[in-house]
Structures are given as C-alpha cells and as structure tokens.
PDB file of N, CA and C in Angstrom:
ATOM      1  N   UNK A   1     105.886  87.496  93.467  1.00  0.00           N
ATOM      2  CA  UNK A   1     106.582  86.222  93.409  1.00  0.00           C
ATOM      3  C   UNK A   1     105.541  85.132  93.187  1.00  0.00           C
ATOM      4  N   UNK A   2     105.813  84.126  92.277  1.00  0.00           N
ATOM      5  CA  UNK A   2     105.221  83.202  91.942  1.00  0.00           C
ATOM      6  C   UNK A   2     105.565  82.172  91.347  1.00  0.00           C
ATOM      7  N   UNK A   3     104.735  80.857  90.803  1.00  0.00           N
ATOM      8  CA  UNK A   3     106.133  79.623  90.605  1.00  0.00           C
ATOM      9  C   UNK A   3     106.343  80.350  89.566  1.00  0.00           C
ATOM     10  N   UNK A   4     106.019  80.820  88.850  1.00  0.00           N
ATOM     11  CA  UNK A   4     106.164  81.285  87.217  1.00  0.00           C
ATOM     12  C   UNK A   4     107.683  82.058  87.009  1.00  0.00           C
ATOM     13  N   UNK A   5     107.793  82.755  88.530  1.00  0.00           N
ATOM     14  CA  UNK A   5     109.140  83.203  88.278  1.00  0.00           C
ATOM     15  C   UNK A   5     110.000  82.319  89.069  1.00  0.00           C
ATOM     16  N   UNK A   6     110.020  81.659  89.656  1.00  0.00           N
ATOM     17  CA  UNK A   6     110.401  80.241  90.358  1.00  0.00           C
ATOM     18  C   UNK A   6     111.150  79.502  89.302  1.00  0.00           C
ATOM     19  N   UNK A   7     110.445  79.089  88.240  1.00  0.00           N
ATOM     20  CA  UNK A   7     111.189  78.541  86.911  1.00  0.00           C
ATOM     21  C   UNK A   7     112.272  79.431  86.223  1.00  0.00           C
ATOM     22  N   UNK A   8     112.129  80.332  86.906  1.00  0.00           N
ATOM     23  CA  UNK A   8     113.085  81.472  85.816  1.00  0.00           C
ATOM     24  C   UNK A   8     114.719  81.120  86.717  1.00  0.00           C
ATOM     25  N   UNK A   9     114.649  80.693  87.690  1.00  0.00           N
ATOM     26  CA  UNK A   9     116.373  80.614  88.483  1.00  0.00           C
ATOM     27  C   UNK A   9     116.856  79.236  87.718  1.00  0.00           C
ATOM     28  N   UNK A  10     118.383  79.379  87.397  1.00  0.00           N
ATOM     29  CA  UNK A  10     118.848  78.389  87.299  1.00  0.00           C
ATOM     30  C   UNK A  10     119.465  77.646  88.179  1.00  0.00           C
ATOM     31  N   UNK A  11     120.101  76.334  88.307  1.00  0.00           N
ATOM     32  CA  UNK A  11     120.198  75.295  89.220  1.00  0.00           C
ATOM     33  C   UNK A  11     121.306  76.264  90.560  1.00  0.00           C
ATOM     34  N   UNK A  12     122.000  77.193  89.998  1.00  0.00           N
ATOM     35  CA  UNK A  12     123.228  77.750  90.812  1.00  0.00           C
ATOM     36  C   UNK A  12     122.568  78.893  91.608  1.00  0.00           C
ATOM     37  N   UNK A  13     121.262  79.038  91.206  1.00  0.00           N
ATOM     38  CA  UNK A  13     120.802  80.527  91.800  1.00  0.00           C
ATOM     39  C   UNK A  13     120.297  79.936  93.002  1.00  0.00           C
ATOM     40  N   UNK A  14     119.511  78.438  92.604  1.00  0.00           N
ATOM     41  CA  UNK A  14     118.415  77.765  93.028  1.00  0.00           C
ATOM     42  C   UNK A  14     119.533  77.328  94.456  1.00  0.00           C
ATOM     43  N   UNK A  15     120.550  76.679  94.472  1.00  0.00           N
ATOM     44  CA  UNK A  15     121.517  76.435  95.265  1.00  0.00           C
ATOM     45  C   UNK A  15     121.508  77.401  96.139  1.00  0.00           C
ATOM     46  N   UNK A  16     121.690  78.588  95.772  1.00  0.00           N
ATOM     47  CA  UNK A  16     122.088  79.576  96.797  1.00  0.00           C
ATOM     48  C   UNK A  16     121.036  79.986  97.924  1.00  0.00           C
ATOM     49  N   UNK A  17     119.930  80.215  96.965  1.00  0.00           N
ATOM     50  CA  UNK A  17     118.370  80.635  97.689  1.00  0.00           C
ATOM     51  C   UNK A  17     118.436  79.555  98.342  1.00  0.00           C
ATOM     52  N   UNK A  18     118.588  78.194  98.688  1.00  0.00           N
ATOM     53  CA  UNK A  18     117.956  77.510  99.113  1.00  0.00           C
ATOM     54  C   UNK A  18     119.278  77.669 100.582  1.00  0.00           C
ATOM     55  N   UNK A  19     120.608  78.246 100.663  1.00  0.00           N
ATOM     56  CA  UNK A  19     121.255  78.296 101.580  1.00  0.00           C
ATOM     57  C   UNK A  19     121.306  78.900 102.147  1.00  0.00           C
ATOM     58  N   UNK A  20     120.505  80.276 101.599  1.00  0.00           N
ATOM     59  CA  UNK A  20     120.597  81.589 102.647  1.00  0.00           C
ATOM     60  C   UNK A  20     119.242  81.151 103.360  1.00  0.00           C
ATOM     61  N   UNK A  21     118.307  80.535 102.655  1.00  0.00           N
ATOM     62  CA  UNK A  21     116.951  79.699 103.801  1.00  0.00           C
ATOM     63  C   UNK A  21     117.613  79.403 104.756  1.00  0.00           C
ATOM     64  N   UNK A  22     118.527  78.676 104.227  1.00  0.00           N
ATOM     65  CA  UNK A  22     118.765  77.883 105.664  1.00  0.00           C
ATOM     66  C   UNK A  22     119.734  78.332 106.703  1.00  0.00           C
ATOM     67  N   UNK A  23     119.758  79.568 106.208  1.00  0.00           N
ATOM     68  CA  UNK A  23     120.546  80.648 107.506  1.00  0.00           C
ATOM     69  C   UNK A  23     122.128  80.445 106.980  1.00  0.00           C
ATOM     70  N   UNK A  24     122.483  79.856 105.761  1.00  0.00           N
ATOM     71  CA  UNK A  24     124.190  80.097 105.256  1.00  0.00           C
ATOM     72  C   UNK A  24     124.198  81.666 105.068  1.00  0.00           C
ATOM     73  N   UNK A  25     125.340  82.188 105.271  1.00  0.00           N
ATOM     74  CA  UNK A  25     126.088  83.546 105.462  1.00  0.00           C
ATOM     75  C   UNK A  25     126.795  83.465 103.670  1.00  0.00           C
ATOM     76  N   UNK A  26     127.442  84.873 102.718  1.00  0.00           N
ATOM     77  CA  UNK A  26     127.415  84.594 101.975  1.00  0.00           C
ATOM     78  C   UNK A  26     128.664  84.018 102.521  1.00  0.00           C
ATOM     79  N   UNK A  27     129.593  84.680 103.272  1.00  0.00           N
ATOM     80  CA  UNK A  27     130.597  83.389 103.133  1.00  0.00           C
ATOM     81  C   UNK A  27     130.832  81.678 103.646  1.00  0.00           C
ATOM     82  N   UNK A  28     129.827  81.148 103.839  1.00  0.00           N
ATOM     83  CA  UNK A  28     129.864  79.796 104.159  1.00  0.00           C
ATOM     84  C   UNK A  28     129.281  79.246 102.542  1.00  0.00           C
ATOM     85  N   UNK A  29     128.274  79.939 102.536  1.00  0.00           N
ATOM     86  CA  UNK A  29     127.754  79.552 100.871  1.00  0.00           C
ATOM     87  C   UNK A  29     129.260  79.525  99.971  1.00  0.00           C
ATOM     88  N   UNK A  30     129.551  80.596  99.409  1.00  0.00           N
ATOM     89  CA  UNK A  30     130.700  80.747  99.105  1.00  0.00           C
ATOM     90  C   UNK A  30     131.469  79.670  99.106  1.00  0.00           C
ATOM     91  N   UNK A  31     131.978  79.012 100.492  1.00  0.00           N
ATOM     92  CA  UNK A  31     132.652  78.182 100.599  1.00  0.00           C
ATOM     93  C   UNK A  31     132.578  77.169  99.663  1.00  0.00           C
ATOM     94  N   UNK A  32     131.023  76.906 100.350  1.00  0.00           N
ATOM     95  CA  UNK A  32     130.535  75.101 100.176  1.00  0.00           C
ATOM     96  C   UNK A  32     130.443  75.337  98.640  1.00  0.00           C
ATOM     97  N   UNK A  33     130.094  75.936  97.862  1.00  0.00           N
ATOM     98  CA  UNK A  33     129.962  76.350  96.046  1.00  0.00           C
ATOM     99  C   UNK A  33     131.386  76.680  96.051  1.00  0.00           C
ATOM    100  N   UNK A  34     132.424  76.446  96.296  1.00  0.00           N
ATOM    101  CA  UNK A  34     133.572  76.837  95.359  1.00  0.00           C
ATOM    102  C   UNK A  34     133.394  78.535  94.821  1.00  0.00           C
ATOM    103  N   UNK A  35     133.113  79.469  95.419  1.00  0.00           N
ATOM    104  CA  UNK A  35     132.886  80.636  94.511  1.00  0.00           C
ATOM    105  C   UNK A  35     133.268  81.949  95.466  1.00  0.00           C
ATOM    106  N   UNK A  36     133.559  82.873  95.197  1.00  0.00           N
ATOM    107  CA  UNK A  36     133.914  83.858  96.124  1.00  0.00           C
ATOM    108  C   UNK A  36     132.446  84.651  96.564  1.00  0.00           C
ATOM    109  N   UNK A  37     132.527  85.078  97.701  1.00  0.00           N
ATOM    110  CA  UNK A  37     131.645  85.729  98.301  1.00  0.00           C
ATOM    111  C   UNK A  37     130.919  86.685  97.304  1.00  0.00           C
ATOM    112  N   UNK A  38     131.529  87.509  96.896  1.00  0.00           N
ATOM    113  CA  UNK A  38     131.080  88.296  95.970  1.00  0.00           C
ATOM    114  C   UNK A  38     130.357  87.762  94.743  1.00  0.00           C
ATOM    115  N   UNK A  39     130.611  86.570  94.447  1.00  0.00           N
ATOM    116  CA  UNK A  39     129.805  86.151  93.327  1.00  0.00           C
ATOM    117  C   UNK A  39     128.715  85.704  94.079  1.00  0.00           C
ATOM    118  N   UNK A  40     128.684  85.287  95.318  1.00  0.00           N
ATOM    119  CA  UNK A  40     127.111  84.905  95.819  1.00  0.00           C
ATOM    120  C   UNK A  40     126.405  86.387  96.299  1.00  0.00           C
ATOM    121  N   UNK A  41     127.093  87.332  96.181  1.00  0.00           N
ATOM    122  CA  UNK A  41     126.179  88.811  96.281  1.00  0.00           C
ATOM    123  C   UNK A  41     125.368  88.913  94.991  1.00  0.00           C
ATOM    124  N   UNK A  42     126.596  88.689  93.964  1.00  0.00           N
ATOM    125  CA  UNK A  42     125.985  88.978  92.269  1.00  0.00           C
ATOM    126  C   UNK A  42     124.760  87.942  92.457  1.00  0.00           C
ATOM    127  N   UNK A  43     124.441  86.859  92.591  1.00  0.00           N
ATOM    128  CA  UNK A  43     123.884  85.807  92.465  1.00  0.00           C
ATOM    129  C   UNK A  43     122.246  85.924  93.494  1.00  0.00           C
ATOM    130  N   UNK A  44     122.637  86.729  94.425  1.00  0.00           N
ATOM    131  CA  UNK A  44     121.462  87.116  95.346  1.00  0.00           C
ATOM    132  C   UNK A  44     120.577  87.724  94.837  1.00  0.00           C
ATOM    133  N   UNK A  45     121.532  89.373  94.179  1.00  0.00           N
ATOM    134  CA  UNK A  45     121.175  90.256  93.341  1.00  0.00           C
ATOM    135  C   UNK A  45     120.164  89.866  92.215  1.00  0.00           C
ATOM    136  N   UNK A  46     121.031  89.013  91.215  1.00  0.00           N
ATOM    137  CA  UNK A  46     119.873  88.562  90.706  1.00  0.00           C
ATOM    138  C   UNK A  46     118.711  87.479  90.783  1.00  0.00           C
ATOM    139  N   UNK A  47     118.226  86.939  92.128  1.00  0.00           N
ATOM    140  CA  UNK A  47     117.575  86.392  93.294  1.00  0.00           C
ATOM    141  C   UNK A  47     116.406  87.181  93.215  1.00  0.00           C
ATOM    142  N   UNK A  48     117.108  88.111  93.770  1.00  0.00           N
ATOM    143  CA  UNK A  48     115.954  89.121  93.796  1.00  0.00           C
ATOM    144  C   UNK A  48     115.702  90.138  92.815  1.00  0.00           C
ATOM    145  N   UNK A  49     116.202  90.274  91.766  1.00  0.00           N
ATOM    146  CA  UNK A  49     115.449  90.847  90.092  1.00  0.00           C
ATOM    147  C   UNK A  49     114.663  89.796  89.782  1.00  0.00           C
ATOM    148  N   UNK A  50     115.332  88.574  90.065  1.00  0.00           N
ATOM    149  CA  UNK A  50     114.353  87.627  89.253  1.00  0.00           C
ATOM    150  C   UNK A  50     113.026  87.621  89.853  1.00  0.00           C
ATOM    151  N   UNK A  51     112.828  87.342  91.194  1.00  0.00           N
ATOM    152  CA  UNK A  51     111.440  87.160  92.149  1.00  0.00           C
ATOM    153  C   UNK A  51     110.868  88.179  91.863  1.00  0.00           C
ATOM    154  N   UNK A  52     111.352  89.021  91.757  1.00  0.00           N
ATOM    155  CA  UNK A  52     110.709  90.562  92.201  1.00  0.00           C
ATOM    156  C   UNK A  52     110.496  90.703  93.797  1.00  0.00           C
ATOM    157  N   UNK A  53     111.598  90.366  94.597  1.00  0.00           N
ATOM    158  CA  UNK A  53     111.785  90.856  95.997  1.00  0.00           C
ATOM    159  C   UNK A  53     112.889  91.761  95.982  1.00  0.00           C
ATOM    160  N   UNK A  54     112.436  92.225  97.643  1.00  0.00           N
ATOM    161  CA  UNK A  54     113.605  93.178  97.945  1.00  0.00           C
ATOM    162  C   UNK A  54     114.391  92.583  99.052  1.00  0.00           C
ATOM    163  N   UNK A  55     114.007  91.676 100.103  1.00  0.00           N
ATOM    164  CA  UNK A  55     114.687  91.304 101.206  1.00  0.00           C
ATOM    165  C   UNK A  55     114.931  89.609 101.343  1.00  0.00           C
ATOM    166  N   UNK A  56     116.259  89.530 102.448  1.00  0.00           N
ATOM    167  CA  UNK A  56     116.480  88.125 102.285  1.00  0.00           C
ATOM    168  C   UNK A  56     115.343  87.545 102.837  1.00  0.00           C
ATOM    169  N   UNK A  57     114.058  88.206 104.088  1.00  0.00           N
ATOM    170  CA  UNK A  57     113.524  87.394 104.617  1.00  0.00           C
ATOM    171  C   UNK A  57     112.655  86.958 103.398  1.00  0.00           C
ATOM    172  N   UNK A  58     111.918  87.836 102.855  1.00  0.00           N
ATOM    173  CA  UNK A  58     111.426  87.122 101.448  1.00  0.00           C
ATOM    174  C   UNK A  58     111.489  86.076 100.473  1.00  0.00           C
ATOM    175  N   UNK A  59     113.109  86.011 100.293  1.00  0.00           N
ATOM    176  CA  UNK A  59     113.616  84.652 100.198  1.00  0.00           C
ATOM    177  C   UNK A  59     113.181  83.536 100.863  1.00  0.00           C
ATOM    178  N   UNK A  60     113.541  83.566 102.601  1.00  0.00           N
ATOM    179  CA  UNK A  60     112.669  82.976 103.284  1.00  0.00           C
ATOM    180  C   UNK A  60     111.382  82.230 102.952  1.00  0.00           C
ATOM    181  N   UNK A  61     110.469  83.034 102.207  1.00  0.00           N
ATOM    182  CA  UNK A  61     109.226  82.842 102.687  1.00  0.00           C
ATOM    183  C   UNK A  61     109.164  81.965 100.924  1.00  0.00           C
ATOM    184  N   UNK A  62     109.633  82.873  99.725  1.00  0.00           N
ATOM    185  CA  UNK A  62     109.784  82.046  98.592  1.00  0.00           C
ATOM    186  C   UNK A  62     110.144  80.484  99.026  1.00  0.00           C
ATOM    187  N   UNK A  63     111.117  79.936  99.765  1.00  0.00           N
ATOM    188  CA  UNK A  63     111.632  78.725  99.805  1.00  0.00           C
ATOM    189  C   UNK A  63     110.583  77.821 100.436  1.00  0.00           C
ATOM    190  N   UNK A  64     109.598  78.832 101.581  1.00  0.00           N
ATOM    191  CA  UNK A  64     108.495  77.744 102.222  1.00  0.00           C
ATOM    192  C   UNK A  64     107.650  77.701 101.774  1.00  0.00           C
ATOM    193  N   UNK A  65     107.488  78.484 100.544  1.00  0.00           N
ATOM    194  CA  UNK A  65     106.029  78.151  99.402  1.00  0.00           C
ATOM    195  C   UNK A  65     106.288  77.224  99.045  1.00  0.00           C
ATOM    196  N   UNK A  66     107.954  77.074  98.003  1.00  0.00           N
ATOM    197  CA  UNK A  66     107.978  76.262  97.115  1.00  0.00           C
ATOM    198  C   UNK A  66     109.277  75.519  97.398  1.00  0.00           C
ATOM    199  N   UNK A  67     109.587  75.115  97.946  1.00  0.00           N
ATOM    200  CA  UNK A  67     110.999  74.203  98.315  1.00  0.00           C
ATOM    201  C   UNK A  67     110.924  73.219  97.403  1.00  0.00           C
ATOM    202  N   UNK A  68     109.785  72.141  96.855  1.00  0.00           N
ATOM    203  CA  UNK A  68     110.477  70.968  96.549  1.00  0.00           C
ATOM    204  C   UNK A  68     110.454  72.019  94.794  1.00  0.00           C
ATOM    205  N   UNK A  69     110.035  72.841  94.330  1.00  0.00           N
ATOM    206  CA  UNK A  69     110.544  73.301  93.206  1.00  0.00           C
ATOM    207  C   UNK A  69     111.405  73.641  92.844  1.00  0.00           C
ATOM    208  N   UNK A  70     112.105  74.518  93.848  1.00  0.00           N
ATOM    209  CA  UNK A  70     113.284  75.125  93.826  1.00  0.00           C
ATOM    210  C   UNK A  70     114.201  74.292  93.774  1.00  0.00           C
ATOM    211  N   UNK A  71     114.104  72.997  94.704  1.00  0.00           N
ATOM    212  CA  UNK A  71     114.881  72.067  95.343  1.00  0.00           C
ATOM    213  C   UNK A  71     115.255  71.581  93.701  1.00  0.00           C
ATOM    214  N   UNK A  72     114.492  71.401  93.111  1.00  0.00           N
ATOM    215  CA  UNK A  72     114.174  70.156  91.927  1.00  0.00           C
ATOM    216  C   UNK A  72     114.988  71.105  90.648  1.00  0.00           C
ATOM    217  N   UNK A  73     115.060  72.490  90.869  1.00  0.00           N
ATOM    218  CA  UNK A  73     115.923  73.574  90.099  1.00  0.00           C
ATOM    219  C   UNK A  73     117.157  73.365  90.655  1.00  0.00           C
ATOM    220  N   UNK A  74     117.718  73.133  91.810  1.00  0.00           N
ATOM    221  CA  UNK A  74     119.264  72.806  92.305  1.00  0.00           C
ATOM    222  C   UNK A  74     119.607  71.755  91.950  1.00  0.00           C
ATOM    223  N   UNK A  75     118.975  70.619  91.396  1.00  0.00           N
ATOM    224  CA  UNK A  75     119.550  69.160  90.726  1.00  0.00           C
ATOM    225  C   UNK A  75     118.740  68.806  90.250  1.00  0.00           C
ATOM    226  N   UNK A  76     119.303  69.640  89.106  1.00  0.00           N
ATOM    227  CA  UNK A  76     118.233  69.488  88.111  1.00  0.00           C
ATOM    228  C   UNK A  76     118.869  68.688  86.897  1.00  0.00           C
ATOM    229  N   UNK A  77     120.083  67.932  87.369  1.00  0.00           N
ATOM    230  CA  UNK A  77     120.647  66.996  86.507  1.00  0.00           C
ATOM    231  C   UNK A  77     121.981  68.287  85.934  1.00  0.00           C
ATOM    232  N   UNK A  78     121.605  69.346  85.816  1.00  0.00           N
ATOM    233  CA  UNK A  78     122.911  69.932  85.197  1.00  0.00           C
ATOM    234  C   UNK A  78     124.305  70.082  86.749  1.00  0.00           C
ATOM    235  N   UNK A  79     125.125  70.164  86.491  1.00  0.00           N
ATOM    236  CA  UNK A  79     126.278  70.183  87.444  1.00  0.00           C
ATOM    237  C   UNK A  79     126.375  71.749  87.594  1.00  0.00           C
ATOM    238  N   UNK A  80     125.900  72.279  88.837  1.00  0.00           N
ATOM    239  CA  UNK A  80     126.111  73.515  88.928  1.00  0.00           C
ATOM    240  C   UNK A  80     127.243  73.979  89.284  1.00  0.00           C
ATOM    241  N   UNK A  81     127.287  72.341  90.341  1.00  0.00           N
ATOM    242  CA  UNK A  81     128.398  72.970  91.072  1.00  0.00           C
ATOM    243  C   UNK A  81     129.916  72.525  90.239  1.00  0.00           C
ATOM    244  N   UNK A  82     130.800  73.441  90.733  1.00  0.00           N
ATOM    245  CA  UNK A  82     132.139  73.095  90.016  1.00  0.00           C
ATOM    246  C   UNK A  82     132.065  73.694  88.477  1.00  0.00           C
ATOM    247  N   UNK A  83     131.468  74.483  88.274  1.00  0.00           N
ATOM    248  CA  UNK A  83     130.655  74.995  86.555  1.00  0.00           C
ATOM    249  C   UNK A  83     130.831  76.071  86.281  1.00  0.00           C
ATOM    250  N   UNK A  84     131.754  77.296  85.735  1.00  0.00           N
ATOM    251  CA  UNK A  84     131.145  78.556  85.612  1.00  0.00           C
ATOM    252  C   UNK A  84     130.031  78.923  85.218  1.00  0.00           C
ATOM    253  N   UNK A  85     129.262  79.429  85.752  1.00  0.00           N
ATOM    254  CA  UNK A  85     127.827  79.878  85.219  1.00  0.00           C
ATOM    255  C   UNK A  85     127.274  81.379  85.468  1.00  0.00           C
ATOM    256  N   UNK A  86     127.696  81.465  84.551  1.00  0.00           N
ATOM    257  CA  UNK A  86     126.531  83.819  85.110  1.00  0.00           C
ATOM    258  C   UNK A  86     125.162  83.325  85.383  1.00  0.00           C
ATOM    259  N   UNK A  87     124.963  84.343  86.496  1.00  0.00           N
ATOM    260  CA  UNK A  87     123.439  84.309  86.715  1.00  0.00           C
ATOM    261  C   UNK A  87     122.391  84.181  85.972  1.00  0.00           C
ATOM    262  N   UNK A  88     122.637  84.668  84.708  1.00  0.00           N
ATOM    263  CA  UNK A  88     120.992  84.332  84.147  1.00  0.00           C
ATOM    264  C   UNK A  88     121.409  82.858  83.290  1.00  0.00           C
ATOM    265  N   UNK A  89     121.775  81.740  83.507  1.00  0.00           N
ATOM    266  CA  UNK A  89     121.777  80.605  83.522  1.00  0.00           C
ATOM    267  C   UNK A  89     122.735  80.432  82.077  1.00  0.00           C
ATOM    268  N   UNK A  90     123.769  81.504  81.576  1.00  0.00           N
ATOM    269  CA  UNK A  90     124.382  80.764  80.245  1.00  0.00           C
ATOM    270  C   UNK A  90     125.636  80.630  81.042  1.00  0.00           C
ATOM    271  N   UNK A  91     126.757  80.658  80.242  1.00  0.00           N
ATOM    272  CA  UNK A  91     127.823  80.163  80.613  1.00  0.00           C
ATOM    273  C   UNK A  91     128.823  81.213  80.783  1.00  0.00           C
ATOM    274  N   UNK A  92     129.295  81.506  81.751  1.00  0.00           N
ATOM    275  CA  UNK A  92     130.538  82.798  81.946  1.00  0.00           C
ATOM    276  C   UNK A  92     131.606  82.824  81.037  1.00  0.00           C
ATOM    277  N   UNK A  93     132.021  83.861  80.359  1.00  0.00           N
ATOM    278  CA  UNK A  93     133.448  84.037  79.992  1.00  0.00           C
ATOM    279  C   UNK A  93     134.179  83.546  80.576  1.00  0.00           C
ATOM    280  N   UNK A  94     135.293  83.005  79.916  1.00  0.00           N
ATOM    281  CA  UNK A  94     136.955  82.265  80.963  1.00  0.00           C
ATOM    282  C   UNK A  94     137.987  83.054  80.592  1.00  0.00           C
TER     283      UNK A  94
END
C-alpha cells in the first residue's frame, strides 16, 4: 500500500474507507450512502484489490497514513453521493 495506489480509489470507495475507519458497520455506511449493504461489501472488496490488503484493520492503518488524501478523494468535487457509480470509478448500468 502506497499513495500511488491511494489515487487509484474513486470519491465513493474513498467515502466508504474512510467510514469503516471510523468504526461504521456495512450497514450504517449503507445507510448514510443511500446504497444497500451489499454494495458496500462489493465496494470494500474492491478496497482491498485496489490497496493490495487483506484486512479491515489495514484499512485502518491506510486512513492514518493518509487521511487528508483520501479525505480530498471523497470530495473531490464529483457528487458521489446520490450517483450510481461501479467501483472502479465509471458509471453503473441502469
């Protein structure tokens, strides 16, 4: 893990990582994003392809390297929230 793959999350991934830091469950995340639980599994999933981790505490430790990066990937001017978006940052089928 490194910033290099840090840049690789988009603003909705960046959202999520930054809620399971902060001890959100997927279903409170879920909630607060408008999205079903299961899409914040898909969204973890690729969390961790992208980092190259295996565990949430890892996540953890990604967010206290780099928080204001990540942070700056969650509003990053695009509207994540309220947006369909697939994980690797294009736009979902409707």
């Amino acid at each position: 893990m490194n910033r290099a793959n840090i840049k690789r999350l988009n603003g909705r991934l960046a959202q999520v990582m930054l809620a399971l830091a902060d001890g959100g469950s997927y279903k409170s995340i879920a909630k607060d994003l408008g999205i079903s639980p299961a899409t914040v599994n898909v969204y973890v999933t690729e969390i961790y392809r992208l980092l190259a981790i295996k565990t949430q505490a890892q996540i953890g430790v990604a967010v206290e390297m780099y928080r204001p990066q990540i942070t700056a990937r969650a509003i990053d001017g695009k509207p994540a929230i309220n947006r369909k978006e697939a994980p690797n940052g294009t736009q979902a089928r409707q």
